[in-house]
Structure formats: C-alpha cells, structure tokens
PDB file of N, CA and C in Angstrom:
ATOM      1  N   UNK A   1       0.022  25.490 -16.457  1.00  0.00           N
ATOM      2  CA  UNK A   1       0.498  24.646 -15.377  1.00  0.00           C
ATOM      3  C   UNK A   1       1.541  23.667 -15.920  1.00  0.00           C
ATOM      4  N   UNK A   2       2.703  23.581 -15.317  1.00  0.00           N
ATOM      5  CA  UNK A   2       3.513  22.632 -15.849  1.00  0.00           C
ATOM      6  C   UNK A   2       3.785  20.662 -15.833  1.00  0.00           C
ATOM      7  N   UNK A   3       3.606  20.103 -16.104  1.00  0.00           N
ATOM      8  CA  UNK A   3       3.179  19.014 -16.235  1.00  0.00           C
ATOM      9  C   UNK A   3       4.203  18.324 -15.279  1.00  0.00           C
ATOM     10  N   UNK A   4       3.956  17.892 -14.472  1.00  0.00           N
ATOM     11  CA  UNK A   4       4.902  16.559 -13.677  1.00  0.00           C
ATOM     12  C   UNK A   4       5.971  15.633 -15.246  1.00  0.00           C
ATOM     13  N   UNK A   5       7.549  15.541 -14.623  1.00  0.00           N
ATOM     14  CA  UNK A   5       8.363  14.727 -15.683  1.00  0.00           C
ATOM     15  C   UNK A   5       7.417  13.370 -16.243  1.00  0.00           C
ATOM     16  N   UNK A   6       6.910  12.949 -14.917  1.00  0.00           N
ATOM     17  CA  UNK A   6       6.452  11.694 -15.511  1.00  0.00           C
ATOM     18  C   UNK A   6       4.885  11.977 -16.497  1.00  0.00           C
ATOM     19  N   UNK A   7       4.252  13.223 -16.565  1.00  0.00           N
ATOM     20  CA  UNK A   7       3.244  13.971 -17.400  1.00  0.00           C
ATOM     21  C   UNK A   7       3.679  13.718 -18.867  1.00  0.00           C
ATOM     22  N   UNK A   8       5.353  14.236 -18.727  1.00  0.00           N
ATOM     23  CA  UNK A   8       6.101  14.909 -20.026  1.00  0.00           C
ATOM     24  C   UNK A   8       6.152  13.828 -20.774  1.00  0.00           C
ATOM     25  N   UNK A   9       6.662  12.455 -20.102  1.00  0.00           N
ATOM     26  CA  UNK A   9       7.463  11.697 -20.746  1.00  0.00           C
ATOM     27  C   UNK A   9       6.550  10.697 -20.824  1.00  0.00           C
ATOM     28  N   UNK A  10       5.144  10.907 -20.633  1.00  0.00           N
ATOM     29  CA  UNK A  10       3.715   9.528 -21.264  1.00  0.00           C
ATOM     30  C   UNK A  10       3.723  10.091 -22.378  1.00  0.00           C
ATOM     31  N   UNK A  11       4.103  11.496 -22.870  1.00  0.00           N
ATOM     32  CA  UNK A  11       3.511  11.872 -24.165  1.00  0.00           C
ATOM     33  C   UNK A  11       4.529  10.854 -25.769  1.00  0.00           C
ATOM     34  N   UNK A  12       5.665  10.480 -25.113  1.00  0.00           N
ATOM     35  CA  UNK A  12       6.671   9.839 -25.828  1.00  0.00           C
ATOM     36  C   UNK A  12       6.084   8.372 -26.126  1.00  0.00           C
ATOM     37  N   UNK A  13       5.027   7.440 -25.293  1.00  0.00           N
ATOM     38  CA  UNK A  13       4.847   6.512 -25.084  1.00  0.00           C
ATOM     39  C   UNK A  13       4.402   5.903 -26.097  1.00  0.00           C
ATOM     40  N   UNK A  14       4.865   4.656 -26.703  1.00  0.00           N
ATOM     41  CA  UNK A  14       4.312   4.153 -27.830  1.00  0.00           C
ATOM     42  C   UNK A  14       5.404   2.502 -27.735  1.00  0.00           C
ATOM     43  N   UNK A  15       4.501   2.176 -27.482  1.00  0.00           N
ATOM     44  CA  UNK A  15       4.787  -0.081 -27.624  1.00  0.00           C
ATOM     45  C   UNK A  15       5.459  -0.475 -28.654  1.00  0.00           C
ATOM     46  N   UNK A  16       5.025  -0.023 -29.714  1.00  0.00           N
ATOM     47  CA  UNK A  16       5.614  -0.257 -30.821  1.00  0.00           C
ATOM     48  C   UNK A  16       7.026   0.199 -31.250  1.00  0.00           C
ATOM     49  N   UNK A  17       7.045   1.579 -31.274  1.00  0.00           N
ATOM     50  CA  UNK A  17       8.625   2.320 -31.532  1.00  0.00           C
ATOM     51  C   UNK A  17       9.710   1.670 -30.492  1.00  0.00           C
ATOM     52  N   UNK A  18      10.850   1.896 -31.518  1.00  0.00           N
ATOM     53  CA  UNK A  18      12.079   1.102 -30.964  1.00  0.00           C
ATOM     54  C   UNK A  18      13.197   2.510 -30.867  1.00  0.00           C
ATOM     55  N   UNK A  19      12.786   3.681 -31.005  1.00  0.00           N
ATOM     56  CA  UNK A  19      14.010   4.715 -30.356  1.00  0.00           C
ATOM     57  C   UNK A  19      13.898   4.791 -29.193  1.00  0.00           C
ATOM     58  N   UNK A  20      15.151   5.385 -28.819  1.00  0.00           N
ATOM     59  CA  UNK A  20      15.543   5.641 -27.151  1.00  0.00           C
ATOM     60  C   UNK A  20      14.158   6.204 -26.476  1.00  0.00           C
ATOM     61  N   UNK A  21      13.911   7.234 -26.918  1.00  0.00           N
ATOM     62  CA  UNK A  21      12.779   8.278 -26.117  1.00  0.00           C
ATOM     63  C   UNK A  21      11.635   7.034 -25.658  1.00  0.00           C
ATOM     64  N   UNK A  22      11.271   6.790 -26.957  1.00  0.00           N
ATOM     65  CA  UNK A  22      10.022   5.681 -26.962  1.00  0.00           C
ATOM     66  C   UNK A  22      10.170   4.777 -25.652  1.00  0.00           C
ATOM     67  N   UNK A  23      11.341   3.779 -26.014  1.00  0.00           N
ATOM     68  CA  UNK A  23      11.233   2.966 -25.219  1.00  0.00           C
ATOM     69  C   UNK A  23      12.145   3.063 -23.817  1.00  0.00           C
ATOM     70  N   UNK A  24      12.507   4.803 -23.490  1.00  0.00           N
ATOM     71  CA  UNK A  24      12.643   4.847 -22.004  1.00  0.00           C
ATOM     72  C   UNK A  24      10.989   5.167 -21.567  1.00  0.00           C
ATOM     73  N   UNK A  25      10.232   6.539 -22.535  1.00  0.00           N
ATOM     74  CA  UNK A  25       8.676   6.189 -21.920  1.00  0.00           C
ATOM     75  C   UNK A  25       8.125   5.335 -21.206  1.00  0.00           C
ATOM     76  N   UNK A  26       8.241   4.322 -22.530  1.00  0.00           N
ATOM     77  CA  UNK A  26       7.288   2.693 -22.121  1.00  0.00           C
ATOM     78  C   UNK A  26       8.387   2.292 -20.737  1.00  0.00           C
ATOM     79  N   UNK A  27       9.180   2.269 -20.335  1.00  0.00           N
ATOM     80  CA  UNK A  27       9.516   1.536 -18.940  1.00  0.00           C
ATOM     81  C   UNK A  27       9.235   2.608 -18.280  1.00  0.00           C
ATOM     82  N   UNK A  28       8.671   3.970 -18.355  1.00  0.00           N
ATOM     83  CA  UNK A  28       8.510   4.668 -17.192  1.00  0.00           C
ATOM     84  C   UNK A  28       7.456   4.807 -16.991  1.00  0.00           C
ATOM     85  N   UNK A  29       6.111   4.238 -18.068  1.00  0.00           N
ATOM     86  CA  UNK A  29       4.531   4.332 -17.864  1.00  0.00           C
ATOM     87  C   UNK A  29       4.405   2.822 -17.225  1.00  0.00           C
ATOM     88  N   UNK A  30       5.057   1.635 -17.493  1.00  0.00           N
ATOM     89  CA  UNK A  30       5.593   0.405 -16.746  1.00  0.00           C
ATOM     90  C   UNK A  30       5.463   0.350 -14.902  1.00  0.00           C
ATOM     91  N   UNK A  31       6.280   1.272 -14.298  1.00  0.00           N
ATOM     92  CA  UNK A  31       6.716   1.524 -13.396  1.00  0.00           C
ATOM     93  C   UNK A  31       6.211   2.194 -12.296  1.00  0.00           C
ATOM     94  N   UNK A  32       5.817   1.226 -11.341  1.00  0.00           N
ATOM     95  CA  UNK A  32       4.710   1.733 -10.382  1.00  0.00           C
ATOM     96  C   UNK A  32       5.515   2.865  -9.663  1.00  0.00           C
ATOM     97  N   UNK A  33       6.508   2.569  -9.508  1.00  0.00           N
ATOM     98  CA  UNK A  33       7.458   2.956  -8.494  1.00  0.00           C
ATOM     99  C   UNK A  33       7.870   4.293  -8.356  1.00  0.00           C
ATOM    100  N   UNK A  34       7.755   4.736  -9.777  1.00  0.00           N
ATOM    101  CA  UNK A  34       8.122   6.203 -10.806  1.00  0.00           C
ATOM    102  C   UNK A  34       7.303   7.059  -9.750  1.00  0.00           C
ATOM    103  N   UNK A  35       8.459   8.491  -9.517  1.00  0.00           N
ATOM    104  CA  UNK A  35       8.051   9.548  -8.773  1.00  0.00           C
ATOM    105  C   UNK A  35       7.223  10.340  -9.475  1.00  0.00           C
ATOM    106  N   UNK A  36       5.755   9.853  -9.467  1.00  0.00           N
ATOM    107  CA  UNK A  36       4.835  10.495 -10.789  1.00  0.00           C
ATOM    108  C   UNK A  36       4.717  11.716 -10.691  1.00  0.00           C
ATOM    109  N   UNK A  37       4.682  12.550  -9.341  1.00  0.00           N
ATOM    110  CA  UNK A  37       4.053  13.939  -9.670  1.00  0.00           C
ATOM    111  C   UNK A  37       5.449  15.004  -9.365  1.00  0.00           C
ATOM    112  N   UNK A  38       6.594  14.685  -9.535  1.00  0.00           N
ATOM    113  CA  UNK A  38       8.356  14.933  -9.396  1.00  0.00           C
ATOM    114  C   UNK A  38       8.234  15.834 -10.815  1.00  0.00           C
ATOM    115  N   UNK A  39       9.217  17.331 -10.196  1.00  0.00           N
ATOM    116  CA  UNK A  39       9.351  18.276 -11.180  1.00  0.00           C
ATOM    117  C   UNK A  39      10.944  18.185 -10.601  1.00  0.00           C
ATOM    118  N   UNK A  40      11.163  17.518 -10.147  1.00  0.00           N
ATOM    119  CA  UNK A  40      12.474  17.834  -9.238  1.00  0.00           C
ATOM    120  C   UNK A  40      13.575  16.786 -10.015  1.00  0.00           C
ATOM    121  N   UNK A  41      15.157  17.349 -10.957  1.00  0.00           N
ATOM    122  CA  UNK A  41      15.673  16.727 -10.733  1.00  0.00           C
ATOM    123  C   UNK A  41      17.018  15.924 -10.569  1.00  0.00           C
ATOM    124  N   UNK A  42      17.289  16.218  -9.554  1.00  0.00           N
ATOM    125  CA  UNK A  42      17.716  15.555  -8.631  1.00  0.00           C
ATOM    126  C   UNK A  42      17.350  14.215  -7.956  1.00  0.00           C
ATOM    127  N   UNK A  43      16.014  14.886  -7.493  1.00  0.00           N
ATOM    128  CA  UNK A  43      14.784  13.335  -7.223  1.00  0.00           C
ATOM    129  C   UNK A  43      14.890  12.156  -8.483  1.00  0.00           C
ATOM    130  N   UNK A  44      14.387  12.808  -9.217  1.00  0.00           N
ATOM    131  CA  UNK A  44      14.495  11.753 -10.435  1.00  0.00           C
ATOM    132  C   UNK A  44      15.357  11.087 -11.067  1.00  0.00           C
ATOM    133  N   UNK A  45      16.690  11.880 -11.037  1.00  0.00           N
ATOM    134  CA  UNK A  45      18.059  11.516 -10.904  1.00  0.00           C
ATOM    135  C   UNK A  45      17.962   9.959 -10.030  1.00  0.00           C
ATOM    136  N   UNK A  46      18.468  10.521  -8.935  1.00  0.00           N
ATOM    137  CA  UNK A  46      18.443   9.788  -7.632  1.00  0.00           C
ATOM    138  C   UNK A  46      17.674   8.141  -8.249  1.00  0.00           C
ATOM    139  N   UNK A  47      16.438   8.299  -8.079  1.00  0.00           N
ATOM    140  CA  UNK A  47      15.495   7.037  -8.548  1.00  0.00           C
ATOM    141  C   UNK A  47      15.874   6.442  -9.782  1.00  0.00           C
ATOM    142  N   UNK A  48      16.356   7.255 -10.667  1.00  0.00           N
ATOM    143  CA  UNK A  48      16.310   6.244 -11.660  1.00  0.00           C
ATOM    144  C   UNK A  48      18.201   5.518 -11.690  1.00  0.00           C
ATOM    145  N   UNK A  49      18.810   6.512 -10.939  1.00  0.00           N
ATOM    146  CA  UNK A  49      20.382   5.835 -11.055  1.00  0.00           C
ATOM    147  C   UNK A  49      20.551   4.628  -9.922  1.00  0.00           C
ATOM    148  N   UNK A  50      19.611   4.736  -8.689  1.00  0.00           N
ATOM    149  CA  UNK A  50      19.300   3.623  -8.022  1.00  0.00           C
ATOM    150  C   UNK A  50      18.904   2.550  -8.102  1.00  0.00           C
ATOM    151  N   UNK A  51      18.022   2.389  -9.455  1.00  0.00           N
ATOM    152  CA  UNK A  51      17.532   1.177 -10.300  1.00  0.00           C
ATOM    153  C   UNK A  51      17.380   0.728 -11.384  1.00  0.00           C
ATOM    154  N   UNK A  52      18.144  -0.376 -11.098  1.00  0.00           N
ATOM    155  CA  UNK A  52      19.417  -1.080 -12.208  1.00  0.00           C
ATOM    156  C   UNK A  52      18.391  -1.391 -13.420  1.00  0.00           C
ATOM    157  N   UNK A  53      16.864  -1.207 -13.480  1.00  0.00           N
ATOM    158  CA  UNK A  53      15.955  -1.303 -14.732  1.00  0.00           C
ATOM    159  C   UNK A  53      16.474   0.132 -15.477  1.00  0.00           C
ATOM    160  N   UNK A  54      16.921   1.026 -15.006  1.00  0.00           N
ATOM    161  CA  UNK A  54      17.039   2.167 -16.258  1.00  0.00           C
ATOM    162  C   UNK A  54      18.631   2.450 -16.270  1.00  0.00           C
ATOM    163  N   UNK A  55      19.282   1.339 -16.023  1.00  0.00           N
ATOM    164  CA  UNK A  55      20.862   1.381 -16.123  1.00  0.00           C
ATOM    165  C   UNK A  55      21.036   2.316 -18.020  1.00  0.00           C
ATOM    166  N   UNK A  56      20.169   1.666 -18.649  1.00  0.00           N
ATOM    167  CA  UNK A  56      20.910   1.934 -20.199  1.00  0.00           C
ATOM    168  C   UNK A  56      19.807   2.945 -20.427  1.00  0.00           C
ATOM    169  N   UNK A  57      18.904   3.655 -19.700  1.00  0.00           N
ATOM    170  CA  UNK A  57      18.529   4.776 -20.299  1.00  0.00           C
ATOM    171  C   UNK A  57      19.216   6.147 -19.136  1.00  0.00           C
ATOM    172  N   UNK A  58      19.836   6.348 -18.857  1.00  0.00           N
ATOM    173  CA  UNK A  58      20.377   7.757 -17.806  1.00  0.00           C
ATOM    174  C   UNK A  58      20.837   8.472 -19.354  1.00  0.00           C
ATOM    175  N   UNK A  59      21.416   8.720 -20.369  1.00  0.00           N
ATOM    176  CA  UNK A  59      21.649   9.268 -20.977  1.00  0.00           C
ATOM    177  C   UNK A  59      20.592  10.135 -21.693  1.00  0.00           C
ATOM    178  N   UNK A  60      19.782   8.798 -21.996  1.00  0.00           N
ATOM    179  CA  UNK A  60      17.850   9.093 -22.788  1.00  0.00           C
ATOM    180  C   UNK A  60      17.367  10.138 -21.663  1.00  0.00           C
ATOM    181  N   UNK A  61      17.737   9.825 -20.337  1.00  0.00           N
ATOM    182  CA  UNK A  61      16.991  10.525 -19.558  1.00  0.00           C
ATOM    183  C   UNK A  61      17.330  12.209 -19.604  1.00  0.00           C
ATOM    184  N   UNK A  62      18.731  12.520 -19.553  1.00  0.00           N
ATOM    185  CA  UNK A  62      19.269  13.763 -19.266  1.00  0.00           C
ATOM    186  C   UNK A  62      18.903  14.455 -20.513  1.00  0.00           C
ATOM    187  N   UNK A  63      18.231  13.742 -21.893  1.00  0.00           N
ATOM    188  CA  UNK A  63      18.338  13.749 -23.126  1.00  0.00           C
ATOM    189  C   UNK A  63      17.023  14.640 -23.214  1.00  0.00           C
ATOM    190  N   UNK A  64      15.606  13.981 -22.171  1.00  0.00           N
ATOM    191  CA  UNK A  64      14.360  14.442 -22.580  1.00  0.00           C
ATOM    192  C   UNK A  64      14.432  15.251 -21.059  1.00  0.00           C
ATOM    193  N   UNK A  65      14.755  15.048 -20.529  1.00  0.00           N
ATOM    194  CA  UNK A  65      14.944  16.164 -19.081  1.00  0.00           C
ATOM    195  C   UNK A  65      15.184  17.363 -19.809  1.00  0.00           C
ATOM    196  N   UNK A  66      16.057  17.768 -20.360  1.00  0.00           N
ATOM    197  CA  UNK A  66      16.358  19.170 -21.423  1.00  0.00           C
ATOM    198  C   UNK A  66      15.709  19.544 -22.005  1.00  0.00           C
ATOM    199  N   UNK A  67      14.995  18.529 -22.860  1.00  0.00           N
ATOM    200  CA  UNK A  67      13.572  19.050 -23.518  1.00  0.00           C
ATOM    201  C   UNK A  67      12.655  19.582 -22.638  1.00  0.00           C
ATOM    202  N   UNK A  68      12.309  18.700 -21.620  1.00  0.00           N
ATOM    203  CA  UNK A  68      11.403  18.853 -20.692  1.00  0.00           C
ATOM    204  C   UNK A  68      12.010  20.507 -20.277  1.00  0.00           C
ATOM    205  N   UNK A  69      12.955  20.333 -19.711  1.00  0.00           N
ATOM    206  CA  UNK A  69      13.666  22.171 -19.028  1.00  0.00           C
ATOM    207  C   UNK A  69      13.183  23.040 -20.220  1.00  0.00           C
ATOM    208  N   UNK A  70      13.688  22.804 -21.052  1.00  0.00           N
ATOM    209  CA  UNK A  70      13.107  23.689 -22.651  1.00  0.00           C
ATOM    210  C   UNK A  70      11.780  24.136 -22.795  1.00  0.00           C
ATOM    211  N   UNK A  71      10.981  23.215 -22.701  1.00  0.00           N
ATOM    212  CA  UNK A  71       9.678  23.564 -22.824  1.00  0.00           C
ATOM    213  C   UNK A  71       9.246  24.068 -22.042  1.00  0.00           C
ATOM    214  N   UNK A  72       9.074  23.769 -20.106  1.00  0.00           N
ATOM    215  CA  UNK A  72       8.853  24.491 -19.342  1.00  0.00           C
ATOM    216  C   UNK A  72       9.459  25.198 -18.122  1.00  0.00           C
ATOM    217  N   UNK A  73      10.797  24.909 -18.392  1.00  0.00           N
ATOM    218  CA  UNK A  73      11.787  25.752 -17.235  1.00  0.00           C
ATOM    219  C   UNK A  73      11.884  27.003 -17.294  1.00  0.00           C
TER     220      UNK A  73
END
C-alpha cells in the first residue's frame, strides 16, 4: 500500500537535524493544515505554494516528491 506524501515525509522527521529534508519534515509534521492523506501532486503543490510558511522549502519539496515518485510511482 502506498503511503500518503505526508506518510513519506514523517519518515525524514528529526528536531535536531539542520538539512533541507529534515527541517522541511519538521514544518510538515508541525502543520495541522497539511493535506495528510494527499498522493496527489498538484494538491500538494497548490497548498504548499499558497503558504508563505514553506516559501523556502518548494525546491526541498519537488526534491523528496521524486524520491517519493521513485519509491512508489
């Protein structure tokens, strides 16, 4: 079964680490708002370019989105 993006990207999660991956995780386990069960994206696109909290991760994002496609697309 393939894991919801927001599944993929708790596995990155860690308080401590200071790389990109890490600390786009931690603002997306943060985030009530996050389209948790979204395989879709476009959707996820959409949400996160709409709010100006993940202005400096859209790059991180398209970064582990690929991984994510990689592993289960």
């Amino acid at each position: 079964m393939t894991p919801s993006f927001y599944e993929y990207v708790k596995r990155f999660e860690n308080p401590e680490a200071q790389d990109p991956v890490s600390r786009f995780a931690n603002k997306v386990a943060e985030d009530q708002s996050f389209p948790k069960h979204s395989k879709d994206f476009n959707q996820l696109s959409t949400y996160l370019e709409s709010n100006p909290d993940y202005g400096k991760f859209l790059l991180t994002f398209d970064e582990v989105w690929s991984h994510y496609q990689y592993d289960f697309g």
